[in-house]
N, C-alpha and C. Protein backbone atom coordinates (compact mmCIF):
# COMPACT_ATOMS: atom_id res chain seq x y z
N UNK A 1 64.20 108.41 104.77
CA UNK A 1 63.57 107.47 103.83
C UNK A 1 62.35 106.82 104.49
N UNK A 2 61.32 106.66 103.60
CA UNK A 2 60.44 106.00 104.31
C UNK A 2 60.78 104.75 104.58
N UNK A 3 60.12 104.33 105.86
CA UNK A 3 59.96 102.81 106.60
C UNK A 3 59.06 102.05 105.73
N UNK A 4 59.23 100.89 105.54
CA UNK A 4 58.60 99.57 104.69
C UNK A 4 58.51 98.58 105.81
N UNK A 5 57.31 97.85 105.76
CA UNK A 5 57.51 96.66 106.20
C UNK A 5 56.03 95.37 105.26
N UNK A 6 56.59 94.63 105.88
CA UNK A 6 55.55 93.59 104.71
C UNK A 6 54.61 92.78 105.97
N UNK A 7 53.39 92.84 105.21
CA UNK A 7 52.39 91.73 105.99
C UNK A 7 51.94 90.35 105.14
N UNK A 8 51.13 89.59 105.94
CA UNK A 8 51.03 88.49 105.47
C UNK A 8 49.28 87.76 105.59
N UNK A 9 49.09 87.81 104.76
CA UNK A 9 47.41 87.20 104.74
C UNK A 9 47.36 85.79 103.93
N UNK A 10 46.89 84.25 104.68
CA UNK A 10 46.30 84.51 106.06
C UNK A 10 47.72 84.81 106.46
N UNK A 11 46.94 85.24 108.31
CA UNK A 11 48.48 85.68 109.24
C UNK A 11 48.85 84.64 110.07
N UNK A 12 49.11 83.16 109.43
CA UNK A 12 49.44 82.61 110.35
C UNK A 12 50.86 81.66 110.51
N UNK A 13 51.27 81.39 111.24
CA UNK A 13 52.54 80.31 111.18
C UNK A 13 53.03 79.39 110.82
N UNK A 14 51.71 78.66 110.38
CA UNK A 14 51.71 77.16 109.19
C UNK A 14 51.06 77.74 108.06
N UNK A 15 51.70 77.39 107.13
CA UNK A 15 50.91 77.48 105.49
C UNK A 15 50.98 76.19 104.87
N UNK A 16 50.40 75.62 104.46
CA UNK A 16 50.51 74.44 103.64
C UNK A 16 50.71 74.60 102.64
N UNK A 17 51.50 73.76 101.62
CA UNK A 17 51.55 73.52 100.37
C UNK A 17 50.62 73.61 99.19
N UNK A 18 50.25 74.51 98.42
CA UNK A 18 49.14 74.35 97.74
C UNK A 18 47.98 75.73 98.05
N UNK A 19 48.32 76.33 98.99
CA UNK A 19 47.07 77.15 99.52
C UNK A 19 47.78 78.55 99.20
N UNK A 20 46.96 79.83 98.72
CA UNK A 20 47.10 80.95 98.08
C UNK A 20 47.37 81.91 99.02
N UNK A 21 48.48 82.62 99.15
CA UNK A 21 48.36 83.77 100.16
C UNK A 21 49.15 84.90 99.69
N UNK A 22 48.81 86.05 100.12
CA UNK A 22 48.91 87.28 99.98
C UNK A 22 50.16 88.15 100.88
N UNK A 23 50.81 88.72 100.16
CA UNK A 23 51.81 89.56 100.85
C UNK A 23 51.79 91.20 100.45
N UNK A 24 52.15 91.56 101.42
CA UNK A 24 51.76 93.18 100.87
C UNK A 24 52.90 93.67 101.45
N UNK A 25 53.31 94.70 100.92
CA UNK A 25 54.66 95.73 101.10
C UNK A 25 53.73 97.22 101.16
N UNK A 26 53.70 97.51 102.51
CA UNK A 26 53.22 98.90 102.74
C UNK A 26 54.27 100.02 103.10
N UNK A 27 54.63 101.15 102.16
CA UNK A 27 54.92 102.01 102.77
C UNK A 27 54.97 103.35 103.86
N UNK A 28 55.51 103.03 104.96
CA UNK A 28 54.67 104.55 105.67
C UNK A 28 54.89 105.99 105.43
N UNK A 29 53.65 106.31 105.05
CA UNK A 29 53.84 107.85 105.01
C UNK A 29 53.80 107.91 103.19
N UNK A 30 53.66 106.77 102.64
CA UNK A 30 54.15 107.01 101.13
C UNK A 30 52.91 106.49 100.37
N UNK A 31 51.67 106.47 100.61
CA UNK A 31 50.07 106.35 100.34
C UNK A 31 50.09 106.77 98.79
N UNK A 32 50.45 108.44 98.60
CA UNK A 32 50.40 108.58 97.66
C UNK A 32 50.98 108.91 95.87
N UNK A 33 52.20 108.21 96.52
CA UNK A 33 52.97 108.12 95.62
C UNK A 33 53.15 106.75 95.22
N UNK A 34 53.38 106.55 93.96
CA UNK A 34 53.39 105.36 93.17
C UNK A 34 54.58 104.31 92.92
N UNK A 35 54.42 103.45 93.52
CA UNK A 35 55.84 102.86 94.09
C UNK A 35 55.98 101.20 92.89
N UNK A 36 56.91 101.16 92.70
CA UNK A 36 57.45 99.80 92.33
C UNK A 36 57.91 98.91 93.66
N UNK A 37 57.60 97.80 93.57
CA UNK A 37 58.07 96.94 94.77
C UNK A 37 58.51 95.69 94.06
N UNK A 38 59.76 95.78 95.07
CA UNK A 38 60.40 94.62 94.87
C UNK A 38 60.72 93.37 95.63
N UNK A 39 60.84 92.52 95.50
CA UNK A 39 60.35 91.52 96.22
C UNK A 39 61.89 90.70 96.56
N UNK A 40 62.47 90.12 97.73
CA UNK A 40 63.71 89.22 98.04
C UNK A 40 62.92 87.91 98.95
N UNK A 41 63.54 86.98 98.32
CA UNK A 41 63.22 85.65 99.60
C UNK A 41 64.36 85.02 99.83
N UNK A 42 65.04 85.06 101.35
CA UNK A 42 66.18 84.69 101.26
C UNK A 42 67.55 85.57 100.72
N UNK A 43 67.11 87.09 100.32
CA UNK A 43 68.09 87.19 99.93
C UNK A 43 68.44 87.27 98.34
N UNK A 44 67.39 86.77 97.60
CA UNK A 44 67.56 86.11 96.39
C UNK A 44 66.19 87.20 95.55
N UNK A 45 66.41 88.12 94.58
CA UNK A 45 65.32 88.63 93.82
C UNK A 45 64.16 87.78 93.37
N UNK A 46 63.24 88.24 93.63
CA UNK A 46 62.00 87.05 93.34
C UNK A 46 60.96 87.69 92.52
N UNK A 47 60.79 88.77 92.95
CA UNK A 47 59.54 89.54 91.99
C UNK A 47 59.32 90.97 92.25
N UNK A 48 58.63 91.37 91.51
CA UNK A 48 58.88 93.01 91.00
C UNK A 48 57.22 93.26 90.80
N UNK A 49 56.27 93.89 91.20
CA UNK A 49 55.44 94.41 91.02
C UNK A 49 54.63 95.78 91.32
N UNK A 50 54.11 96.23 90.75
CA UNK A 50 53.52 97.58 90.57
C UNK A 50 52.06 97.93 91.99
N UNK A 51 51.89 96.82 92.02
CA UNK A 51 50.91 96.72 93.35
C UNK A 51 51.52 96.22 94.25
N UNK A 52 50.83 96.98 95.74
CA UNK A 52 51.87 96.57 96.85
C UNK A 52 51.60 95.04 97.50
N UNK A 53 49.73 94.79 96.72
CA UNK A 53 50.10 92.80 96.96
C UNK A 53 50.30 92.28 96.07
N UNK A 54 50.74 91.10 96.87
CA UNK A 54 51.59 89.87 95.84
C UNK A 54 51.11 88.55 96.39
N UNK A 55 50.01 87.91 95.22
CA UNK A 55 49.60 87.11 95.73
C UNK A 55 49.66 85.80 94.51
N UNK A 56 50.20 84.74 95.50
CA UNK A 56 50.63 83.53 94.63
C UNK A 56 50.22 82.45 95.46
N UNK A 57 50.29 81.28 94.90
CA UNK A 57 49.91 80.06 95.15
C UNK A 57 51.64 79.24 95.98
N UNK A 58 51.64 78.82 97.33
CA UNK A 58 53.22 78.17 97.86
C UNK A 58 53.06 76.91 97.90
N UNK A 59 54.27 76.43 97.53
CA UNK A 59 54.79 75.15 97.54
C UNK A 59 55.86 74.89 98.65
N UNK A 60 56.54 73.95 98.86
CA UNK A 60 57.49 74.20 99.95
C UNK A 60 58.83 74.89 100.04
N UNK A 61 59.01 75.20 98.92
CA UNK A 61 60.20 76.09 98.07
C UNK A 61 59.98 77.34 98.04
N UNK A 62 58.52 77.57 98.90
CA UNK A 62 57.90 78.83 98.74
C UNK A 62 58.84 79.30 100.23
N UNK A 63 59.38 78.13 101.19
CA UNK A 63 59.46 78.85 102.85
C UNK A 63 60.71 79.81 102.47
N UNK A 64 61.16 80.64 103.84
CA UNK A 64 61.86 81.58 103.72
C UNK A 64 61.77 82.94 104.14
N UNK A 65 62.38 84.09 104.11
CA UNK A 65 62.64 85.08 104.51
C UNK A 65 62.16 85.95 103.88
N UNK A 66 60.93 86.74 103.95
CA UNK A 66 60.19 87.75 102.80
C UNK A 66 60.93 88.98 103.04
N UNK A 67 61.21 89.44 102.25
CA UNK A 67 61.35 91.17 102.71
C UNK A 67 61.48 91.97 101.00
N UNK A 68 60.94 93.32 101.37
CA UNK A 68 60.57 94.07 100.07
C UNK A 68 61.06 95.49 100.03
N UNK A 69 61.59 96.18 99.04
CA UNK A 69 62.07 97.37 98.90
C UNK A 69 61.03 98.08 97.67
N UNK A 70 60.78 99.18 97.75
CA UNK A 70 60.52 100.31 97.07
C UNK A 70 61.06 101.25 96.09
N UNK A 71 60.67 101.69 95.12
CA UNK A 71 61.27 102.37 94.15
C UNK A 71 59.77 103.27 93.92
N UNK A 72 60.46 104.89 93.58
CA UNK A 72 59.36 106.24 93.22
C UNK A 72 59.78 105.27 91.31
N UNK A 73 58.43 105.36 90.63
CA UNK A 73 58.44 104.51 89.72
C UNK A 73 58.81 105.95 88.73
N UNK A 74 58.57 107.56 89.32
CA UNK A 74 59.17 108.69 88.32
C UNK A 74 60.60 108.70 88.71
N UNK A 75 61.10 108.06 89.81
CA UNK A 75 62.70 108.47 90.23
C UNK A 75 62.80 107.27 90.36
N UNK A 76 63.72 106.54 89.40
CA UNK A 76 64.26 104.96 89.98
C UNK A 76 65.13 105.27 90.76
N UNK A 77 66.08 106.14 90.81
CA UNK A 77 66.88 105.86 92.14
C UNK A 77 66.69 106.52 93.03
N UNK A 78 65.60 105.92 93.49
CA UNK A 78 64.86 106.95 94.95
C UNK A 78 64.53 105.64 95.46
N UNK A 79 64.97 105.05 96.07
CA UNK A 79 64.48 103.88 96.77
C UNK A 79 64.03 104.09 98.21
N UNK A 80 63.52 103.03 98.88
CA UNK A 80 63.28 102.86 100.23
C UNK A 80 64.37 101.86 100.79
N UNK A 81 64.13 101.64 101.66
CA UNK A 81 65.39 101.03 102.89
C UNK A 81 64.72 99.41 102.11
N UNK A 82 64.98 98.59 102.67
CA UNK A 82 64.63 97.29 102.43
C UNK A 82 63.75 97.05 103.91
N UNK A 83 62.59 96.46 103.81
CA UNK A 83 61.83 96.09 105.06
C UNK A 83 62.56 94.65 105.94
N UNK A 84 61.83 94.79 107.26
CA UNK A 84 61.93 93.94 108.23
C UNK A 84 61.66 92.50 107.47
N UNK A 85 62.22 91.76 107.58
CA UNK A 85 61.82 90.49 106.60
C UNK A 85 60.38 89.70 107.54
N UNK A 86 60.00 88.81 106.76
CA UNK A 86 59.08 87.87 107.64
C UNK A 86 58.97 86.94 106.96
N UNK A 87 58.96 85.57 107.63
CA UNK A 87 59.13 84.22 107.57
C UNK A 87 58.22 83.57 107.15
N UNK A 88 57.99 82.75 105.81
CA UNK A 88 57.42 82.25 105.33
C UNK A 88 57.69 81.12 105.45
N UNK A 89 56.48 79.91 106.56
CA UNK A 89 57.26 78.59 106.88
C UNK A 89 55.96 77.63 105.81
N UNK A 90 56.39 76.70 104.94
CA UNK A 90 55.08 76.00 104.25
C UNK A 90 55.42 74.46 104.73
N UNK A 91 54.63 74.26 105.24
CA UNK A 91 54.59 72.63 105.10
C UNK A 91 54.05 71.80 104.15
N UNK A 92 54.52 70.49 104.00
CA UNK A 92 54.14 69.76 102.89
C UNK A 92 52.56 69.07 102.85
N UNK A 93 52.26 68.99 103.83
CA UNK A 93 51.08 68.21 104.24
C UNK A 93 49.69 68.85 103.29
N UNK A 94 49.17 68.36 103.19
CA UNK A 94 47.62 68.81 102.00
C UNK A 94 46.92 69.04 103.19
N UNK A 95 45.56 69.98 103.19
CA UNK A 95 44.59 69.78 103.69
C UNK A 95 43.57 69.25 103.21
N UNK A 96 42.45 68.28 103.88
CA UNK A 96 41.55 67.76 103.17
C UNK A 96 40.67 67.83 102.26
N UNK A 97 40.46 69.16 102.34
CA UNK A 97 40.00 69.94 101.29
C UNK A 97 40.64 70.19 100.43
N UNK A 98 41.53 70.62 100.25
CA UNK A 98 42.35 70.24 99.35
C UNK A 98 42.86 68.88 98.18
N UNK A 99 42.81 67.59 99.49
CA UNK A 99 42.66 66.65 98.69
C UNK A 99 42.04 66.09 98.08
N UNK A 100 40.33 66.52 98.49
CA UNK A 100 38.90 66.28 97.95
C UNK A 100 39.14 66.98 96.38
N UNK A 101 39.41 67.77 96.47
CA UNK A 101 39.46 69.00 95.37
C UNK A 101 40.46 67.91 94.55
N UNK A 102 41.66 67.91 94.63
CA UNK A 102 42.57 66.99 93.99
C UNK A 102 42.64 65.43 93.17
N UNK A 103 41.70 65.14 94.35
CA UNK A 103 41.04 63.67 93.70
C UNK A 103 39.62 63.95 92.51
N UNK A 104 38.67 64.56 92.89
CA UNK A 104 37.90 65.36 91.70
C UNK A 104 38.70 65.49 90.12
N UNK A 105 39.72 66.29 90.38
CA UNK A 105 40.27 67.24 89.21
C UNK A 105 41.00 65.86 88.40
N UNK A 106 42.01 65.26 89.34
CA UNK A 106 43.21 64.30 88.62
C UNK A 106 42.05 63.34 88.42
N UNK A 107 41.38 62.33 89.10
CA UNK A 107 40.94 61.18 88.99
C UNK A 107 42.01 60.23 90.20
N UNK A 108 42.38 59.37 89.74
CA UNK A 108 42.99 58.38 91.09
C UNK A 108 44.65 58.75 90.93
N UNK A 109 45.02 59.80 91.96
CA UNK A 109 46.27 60.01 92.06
C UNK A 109 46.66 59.87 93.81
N UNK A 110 46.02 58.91 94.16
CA UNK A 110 46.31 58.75 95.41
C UNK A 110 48.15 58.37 95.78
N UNK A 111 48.95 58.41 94.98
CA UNK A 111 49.61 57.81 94.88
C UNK A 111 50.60 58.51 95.41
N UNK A 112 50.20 60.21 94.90
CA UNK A 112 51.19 61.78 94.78
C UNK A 112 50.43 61.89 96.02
N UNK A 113 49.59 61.59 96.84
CA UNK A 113 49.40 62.92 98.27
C UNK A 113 49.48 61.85 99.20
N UNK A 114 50.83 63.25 99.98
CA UNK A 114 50.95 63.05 101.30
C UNK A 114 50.36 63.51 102.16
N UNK A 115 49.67 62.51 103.04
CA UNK A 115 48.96 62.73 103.94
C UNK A 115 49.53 62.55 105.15
């Protein structure tokens, strides 16, 4: 069976709350065949998509354990193994930019950000 594993853009160890990032489920060796991917966090089904990124906006409910399996979208039961998981840690904290942006949009919600 082919090997899966998932990456993470940006690639780094803090994510904040609020900021957009990208996950991708690459298969090796499986380029050209057309895969369904499925998505676990924790363990728990989360999402199902036809492209191998998956890109959403995290909150802190976003942290957790990524990992993704494969399906031939002409053979559903042709799956792949389930990938190496990887750790999605979000912290709550805003970045300033972020809060600039926030105060703009709401008007005076100083009230909701933690700084």
């Amino acid at each position: 069976s082919n090997k899966v594993f998932v990456t993470q853009q940006p690639n780094r160890p803090q994510i904040f709350s609020g900021e957009t990032i990208t996950l991708t489920c690459e298969v090796q060796g499986g380029e050209t065949t057309e895969w369904t991917h499925e998505w676990r966090r924790s363990g728990t089904a989360v999402n199902q998509t036809h492209s191998k990124d998956w890109t959403f906006r995290v909150s802190e409910s976003s942290s957790g354990d990524y990992m993704c399996q494969c399906r031939r979208r002409d053979d559903w039961y042709s799956s792949t193994q389930w990938s190496e998981s990887i750790t999605l840690s979000v912290s709550a904290g805003v970045s300033f930019m972020n809060t600039a942006v926030q105060l703009q949009q709401n008007g005076p919600v100083f009230q909701e950000l933690k700084l």
